[in-house]
PDB file of N, CA and C in Angstrom:
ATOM      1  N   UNK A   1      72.271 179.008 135.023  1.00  0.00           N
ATOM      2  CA  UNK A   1      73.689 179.033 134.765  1.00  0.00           C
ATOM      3  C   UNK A   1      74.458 178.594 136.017  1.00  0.00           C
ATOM      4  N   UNK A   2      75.826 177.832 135.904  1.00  0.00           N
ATOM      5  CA  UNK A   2      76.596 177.525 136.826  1.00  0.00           C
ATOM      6  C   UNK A   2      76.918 178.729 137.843  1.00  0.00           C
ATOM      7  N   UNK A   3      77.195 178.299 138.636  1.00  0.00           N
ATOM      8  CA  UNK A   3      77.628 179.476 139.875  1.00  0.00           C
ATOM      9  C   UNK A   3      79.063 179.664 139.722  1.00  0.00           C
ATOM     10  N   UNK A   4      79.566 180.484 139.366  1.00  0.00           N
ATOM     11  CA  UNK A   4      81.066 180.890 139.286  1.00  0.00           C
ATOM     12  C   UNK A   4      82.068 181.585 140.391  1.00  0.00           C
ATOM     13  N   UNK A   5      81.432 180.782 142.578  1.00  0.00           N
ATOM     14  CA  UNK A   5      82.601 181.212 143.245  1.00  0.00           C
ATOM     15  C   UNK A   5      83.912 180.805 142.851  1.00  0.00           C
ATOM     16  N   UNK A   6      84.627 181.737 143.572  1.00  0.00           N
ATOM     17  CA  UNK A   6      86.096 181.146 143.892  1.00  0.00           C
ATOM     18  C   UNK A   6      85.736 179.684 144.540  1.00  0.00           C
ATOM     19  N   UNK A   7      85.173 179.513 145.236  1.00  0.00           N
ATOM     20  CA  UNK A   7      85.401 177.793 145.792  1.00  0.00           C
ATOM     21  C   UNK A   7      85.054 177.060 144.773  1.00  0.00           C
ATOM     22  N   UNK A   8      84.044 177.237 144.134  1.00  0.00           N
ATOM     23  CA  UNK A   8      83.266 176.563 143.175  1.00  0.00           C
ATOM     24  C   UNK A   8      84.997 176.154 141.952  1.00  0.00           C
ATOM     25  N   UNK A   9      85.111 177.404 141.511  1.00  0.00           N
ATOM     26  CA  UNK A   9      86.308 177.521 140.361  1.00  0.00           C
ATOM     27  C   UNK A   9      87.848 176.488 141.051  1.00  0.00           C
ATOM     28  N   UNK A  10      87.560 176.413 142.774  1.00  0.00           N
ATOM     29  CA  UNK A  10      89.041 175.537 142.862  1.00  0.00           C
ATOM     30  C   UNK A  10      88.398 174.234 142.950  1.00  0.00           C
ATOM     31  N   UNK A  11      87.125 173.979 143.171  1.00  0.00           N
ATOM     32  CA  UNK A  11      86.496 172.507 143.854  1.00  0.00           C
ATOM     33  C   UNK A  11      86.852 171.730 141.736  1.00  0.00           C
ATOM     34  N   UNK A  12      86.566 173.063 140.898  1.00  0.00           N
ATOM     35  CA  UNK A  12      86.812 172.079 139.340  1.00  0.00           C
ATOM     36  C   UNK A  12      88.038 171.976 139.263  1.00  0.00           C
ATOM     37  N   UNK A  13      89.067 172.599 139.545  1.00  0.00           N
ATOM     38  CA  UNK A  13      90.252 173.170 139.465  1.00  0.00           C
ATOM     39  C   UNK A  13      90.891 171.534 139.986  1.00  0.00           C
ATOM     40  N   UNK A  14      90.662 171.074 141.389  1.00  0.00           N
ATOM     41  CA  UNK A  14      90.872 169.651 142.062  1.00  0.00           C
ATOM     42  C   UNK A  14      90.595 168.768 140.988  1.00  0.00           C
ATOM     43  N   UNK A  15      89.058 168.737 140.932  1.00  0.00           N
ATOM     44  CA  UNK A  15      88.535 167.278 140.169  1.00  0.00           C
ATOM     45  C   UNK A  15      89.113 167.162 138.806  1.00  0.00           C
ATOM     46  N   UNK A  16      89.791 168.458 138.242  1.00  0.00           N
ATOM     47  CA  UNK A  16      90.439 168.096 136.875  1.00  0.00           C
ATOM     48  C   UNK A  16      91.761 167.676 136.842  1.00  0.00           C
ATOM     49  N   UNK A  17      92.608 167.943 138.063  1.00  0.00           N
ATOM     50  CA  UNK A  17      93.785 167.363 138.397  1.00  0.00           C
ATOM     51  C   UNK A  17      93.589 165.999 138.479  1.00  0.00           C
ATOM     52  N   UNK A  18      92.443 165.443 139.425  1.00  0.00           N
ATOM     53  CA  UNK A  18      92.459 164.223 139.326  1.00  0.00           C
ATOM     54  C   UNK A  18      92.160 163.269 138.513  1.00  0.00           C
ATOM     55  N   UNK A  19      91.667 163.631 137.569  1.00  0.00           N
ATOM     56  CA  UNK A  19      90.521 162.848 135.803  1.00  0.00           C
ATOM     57  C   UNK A  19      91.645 162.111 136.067  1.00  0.00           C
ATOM     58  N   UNK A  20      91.475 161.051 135.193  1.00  0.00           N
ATOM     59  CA  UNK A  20      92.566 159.613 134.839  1.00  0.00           C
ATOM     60  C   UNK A  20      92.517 160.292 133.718  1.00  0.00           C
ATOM     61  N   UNK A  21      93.659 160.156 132.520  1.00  0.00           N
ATOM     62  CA  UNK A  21      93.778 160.516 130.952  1.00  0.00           C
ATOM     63  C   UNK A  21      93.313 159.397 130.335  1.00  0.00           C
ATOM     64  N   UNK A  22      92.186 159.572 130.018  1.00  0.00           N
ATOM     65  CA  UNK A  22      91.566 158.369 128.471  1.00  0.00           C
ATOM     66  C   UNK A  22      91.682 159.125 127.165  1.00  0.00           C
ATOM     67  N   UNK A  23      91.835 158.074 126.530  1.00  0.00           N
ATOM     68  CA  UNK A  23      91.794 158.241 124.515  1.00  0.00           C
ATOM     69  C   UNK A  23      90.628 159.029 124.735  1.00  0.00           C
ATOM     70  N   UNK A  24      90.479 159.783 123.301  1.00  0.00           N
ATOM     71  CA  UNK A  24      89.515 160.817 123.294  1.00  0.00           C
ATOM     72  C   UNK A  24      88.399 159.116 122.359  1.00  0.00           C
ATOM     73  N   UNK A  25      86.782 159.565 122.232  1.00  0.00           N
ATOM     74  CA  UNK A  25      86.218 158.582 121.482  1.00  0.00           C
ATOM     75  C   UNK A  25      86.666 159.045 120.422  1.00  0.00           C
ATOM     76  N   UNK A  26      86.613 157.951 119.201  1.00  0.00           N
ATOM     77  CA  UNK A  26      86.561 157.843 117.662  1.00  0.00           C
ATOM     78  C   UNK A  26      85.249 158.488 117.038  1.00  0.00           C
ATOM     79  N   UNK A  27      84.563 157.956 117.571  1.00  0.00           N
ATOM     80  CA  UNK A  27      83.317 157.984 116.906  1.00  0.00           C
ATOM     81  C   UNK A  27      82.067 158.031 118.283  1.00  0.00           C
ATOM     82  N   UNK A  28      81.197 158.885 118.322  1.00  0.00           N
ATOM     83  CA  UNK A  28      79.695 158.858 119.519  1.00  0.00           C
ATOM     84  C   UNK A  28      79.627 157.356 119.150  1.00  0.00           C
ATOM     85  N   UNK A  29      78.672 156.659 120.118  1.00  0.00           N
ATOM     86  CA  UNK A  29      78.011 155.261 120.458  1.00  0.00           C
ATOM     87  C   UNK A  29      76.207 155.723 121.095  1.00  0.00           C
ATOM     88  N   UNK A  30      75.539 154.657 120.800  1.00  0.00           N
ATOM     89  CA  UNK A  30      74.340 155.120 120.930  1.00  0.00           C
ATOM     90  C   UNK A  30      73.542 154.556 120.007  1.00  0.00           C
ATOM     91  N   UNK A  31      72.230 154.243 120.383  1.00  0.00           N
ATOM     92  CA  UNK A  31      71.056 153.443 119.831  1.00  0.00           C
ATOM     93  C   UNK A  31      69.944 154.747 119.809  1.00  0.00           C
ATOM     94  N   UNK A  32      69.849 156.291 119.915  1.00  0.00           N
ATOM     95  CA  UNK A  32      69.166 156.702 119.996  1.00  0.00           C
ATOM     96  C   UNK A  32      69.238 157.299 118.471  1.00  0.00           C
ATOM     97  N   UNK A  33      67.966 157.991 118.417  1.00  0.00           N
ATOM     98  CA  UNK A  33      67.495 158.091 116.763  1.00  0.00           C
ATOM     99  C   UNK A  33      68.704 159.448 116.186  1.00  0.00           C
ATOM    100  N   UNK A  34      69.058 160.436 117.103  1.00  0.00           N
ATOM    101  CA  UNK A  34      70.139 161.703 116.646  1.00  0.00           C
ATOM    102  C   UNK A  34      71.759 160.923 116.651  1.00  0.00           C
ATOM    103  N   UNK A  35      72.048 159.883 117.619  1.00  0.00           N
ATOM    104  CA  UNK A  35      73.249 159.437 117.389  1.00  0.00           C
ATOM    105  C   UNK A  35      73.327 158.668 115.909  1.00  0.00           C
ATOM    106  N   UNK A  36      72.093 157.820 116.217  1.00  0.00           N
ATOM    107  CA  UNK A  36      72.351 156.664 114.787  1.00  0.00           C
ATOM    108  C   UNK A  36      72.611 157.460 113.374  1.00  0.00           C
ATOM    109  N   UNK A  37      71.911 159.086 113.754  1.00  0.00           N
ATOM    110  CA  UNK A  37      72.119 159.763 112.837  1.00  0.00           C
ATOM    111  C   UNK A  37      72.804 160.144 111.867  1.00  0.00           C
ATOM    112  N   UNK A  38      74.109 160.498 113.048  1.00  0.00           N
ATOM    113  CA  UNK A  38      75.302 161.554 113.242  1.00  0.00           C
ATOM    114  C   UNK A  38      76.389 160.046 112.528  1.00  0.00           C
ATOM    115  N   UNK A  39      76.058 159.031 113.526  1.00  0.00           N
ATOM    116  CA  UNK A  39      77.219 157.667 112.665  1.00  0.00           C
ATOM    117  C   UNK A  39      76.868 157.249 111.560  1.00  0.00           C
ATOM    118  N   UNK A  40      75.936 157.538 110.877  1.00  0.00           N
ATOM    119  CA  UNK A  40      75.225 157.058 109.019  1.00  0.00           C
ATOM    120  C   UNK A  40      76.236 158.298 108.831  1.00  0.00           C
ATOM    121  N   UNK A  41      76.164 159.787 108.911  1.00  0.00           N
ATOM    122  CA  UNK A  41      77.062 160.278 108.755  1.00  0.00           C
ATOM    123  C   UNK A  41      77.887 160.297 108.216  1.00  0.00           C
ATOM    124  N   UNK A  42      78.746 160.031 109.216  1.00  0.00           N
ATOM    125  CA  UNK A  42      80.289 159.695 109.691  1.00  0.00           C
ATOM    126  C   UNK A  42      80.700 158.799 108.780  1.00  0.00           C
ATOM    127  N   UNK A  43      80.017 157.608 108.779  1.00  0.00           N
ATOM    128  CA  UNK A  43      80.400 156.377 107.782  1.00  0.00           C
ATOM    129  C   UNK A  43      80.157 156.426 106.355  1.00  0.00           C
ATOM    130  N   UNK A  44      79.305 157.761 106.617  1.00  0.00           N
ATOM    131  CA  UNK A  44      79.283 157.850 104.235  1.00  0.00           C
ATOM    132  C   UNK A  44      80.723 158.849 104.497  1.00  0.00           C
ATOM    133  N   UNK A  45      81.132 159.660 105.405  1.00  0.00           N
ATOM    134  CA  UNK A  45      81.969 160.960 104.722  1.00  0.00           C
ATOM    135  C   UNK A  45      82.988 159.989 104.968  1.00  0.00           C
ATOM    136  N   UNK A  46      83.393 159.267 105.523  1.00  0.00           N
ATOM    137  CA  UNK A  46      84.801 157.892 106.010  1.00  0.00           C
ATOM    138  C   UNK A  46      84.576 156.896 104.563  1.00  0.00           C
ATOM    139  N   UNK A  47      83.486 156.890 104.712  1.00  0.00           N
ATOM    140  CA  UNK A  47      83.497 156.044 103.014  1.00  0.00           C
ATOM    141  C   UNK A  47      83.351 156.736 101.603  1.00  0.00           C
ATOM    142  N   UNK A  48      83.176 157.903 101.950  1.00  0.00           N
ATOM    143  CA  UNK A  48      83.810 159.054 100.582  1.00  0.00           C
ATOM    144  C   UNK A  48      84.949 159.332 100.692  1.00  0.00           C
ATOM    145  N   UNK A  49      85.755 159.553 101.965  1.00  0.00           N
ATOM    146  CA  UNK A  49      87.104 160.085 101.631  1.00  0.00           C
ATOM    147  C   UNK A  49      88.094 158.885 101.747  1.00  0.00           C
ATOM    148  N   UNK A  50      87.599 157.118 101.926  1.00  0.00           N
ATOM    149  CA  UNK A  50      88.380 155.966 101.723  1.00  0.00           C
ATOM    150  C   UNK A  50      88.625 155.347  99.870  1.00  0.00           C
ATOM    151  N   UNK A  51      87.250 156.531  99.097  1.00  0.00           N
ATOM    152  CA  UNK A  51      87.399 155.991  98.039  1.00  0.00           C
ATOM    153  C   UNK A  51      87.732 157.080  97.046  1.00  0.00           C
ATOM    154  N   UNK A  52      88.076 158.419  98.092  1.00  0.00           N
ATOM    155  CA  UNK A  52      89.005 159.467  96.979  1.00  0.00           C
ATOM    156  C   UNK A  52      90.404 158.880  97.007  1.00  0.00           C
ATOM    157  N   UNK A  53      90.600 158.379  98.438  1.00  0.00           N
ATOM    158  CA  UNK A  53      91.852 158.240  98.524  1.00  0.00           C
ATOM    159  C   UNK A  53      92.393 156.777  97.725  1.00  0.00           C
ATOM    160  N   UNK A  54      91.738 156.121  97.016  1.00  0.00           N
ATOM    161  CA  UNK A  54      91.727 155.046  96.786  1.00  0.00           C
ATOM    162  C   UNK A  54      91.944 155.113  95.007  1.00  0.00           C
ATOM    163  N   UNK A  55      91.117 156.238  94.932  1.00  0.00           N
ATOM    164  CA  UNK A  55      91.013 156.889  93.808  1.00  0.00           C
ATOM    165  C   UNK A  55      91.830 157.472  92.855  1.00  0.00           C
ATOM    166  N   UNK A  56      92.878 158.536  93.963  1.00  0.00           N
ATOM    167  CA  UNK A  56      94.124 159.343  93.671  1.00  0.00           C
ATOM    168  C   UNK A  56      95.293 158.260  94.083  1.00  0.00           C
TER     169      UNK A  56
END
């Protein structure tokens, strides 16, 4: 488990002030066998709820 000093808690405390703000992702990316998984997924429940809505 992480070490939880006070220095430790301000050294994250800094590096999160500094992050640049990016878009959150859309969707994981990845060629490995659990991602390709997770986006077959993604793309039947995006293509079930493009053809309820298509539907109603």
């Amino acid at each position: 488990m992480a070490v939880r000093s006070t220095r430790n808690i301000e050294k994250q405390k800094k590096k999160k002030r500094r992050v640049i703000p990016r878009a959150k992702v859309s969707r994981i990316q990845g060629n490995t066998l659990g991602a390709r998984r997770r986006l077959k997924k993604m793309a039947g429940k995006a293509r079930a709820a493009k053809a309820a809505a298509a539907k109603a």
